[in-house]
C-alpha atoms as a PDB file:
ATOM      1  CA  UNK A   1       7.758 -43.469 -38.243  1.00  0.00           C
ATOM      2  CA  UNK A   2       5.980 -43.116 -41.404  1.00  0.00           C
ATOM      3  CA  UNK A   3       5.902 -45.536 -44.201  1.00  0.00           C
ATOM      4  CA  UNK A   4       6.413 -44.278 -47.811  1.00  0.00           C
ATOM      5  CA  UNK A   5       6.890 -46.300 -51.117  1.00  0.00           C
ATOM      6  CA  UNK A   6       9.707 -45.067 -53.650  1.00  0.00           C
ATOM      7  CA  UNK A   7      10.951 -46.147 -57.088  1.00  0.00           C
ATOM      8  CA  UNK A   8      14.623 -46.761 -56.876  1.00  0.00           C
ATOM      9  CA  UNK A   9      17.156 -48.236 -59.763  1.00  0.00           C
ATOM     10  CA  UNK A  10      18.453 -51.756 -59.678  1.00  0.00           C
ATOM     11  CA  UNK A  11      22.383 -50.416 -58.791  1.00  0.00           C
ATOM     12  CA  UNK A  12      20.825 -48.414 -56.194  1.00  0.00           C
ATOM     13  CA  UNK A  13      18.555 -51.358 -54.460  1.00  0.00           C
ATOM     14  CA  UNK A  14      21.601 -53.500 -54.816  1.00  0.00           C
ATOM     15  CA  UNK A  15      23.744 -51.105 -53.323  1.00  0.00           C
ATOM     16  CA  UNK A  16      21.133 -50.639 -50.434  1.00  0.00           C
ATOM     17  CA  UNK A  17      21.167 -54.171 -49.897  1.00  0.00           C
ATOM     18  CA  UNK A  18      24.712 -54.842 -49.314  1.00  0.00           C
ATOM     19  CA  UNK A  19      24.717 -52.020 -47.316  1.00  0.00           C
ATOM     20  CA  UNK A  20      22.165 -53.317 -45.008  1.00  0.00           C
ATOM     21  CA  UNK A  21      24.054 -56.571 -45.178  1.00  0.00           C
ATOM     22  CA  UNK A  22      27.777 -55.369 -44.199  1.00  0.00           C
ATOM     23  CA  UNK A  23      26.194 -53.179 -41.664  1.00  0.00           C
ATOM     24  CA  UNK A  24      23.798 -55.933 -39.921  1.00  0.00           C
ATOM     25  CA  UNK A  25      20.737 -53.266 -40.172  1.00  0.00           C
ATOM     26  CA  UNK A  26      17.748 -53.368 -42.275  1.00  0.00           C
ATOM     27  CA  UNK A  27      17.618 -51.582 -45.842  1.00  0.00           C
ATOM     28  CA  UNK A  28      14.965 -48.878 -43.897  1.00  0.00           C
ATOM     29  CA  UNK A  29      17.469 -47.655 -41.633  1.00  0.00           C
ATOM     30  CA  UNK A  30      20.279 -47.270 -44.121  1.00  0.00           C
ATOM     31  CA  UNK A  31      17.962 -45.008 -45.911  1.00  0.00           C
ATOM     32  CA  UNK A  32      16.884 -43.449 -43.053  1.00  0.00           C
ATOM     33  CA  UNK A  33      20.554 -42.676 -41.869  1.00  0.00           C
ATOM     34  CA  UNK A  34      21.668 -41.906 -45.005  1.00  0.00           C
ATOM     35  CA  UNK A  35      19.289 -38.902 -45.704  1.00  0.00           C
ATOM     36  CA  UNK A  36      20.101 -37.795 -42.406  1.00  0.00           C
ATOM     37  CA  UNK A  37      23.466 -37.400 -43.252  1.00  0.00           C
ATOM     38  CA  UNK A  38      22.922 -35.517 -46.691  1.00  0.00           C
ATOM     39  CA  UNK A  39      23.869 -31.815 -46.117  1.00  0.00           C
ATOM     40  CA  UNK A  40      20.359 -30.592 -47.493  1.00  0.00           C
ATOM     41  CA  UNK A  41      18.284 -32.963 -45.277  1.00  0.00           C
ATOM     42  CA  UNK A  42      20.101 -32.310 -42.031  1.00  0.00           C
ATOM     43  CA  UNK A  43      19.435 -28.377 -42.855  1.00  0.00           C
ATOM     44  CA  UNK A  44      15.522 -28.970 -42.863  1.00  0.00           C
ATOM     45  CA  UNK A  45      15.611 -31.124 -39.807  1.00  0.00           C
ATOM     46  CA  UNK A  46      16.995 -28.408 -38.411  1.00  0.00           C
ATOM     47  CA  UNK A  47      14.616 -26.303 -39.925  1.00  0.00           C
ATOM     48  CA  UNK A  48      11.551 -28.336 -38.685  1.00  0.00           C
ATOM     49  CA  UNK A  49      13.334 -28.894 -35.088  1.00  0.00           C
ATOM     50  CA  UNK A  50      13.152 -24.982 -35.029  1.00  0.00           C
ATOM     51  CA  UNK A  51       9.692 -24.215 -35.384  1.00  0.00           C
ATOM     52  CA  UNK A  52       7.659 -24.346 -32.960  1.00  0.00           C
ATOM     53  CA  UNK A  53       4.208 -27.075 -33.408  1.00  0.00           C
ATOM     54  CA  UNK A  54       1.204 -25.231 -33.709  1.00  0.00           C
ATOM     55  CA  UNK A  55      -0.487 -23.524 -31.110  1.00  0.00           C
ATOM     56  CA  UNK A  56       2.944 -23.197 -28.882  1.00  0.00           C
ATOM     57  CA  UNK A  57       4.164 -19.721 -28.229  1.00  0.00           C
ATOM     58  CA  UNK A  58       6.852 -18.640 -25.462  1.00  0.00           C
ATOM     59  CA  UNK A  59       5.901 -15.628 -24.791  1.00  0.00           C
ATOM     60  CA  UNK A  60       7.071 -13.390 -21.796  1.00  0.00           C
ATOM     61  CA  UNK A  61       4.324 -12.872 -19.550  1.00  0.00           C
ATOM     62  CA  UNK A  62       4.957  -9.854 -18.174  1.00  0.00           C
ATOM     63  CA  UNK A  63       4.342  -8.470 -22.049  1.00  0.00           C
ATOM     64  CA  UNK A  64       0.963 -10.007 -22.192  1.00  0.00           C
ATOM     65  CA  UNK A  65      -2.172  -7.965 -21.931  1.00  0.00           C
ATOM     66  CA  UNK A  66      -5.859  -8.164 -22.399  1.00  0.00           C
ATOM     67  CA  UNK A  67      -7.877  -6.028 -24.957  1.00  0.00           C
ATOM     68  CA  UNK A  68     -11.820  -5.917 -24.747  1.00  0.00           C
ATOM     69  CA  UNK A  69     -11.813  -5.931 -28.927  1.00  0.00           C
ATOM     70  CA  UNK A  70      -8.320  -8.427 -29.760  1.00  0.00           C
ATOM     71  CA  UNK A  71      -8.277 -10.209 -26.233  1.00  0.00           C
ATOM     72  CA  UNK A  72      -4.834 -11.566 -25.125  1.00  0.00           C
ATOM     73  CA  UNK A  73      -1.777  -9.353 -26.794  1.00  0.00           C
ATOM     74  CA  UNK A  74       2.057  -9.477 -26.379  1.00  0.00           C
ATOM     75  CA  UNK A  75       3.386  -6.563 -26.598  1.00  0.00           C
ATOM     76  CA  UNK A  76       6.696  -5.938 -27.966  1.00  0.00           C
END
């Protein structure tokens, strides 16, 4: 988890609050559930969740081959 800092309106803290209140959770995981649930910010999860981290390939090795000049090459 990271921590961030945001400027909200009064309605909205208030409405966090009593959300975190009839749902027994703190106001950090209402937000947190709540963005996951907004169409736009489940499509970049799924977006992130896609790529692969850096420096991880799958790569078939029967494709792979070495070159004096390049070194290690998948072919295609």
């Amino acid at each position: 988890m990271q921590k961030i800092s945001i400027s909200i309106t009064p309605e909205l803290h208030s409405a966090l609050i009593r959300a975190s209140l009839d749902n027994g959770v703190s106001v950090s995981r209402i937000v947190d559930n709540y963005l996951k649930e907004h169409n736009v910010i489940r499509k970049y999860i799924e977006e992130i969740r896609a790529e692969p981290d850096v420096g991880v390939f799958a790569v078939n090795p029967k494709r792979v081959h070495t070159d004096s000049k390049k070194g290690l090459i998948a072919s295609s």
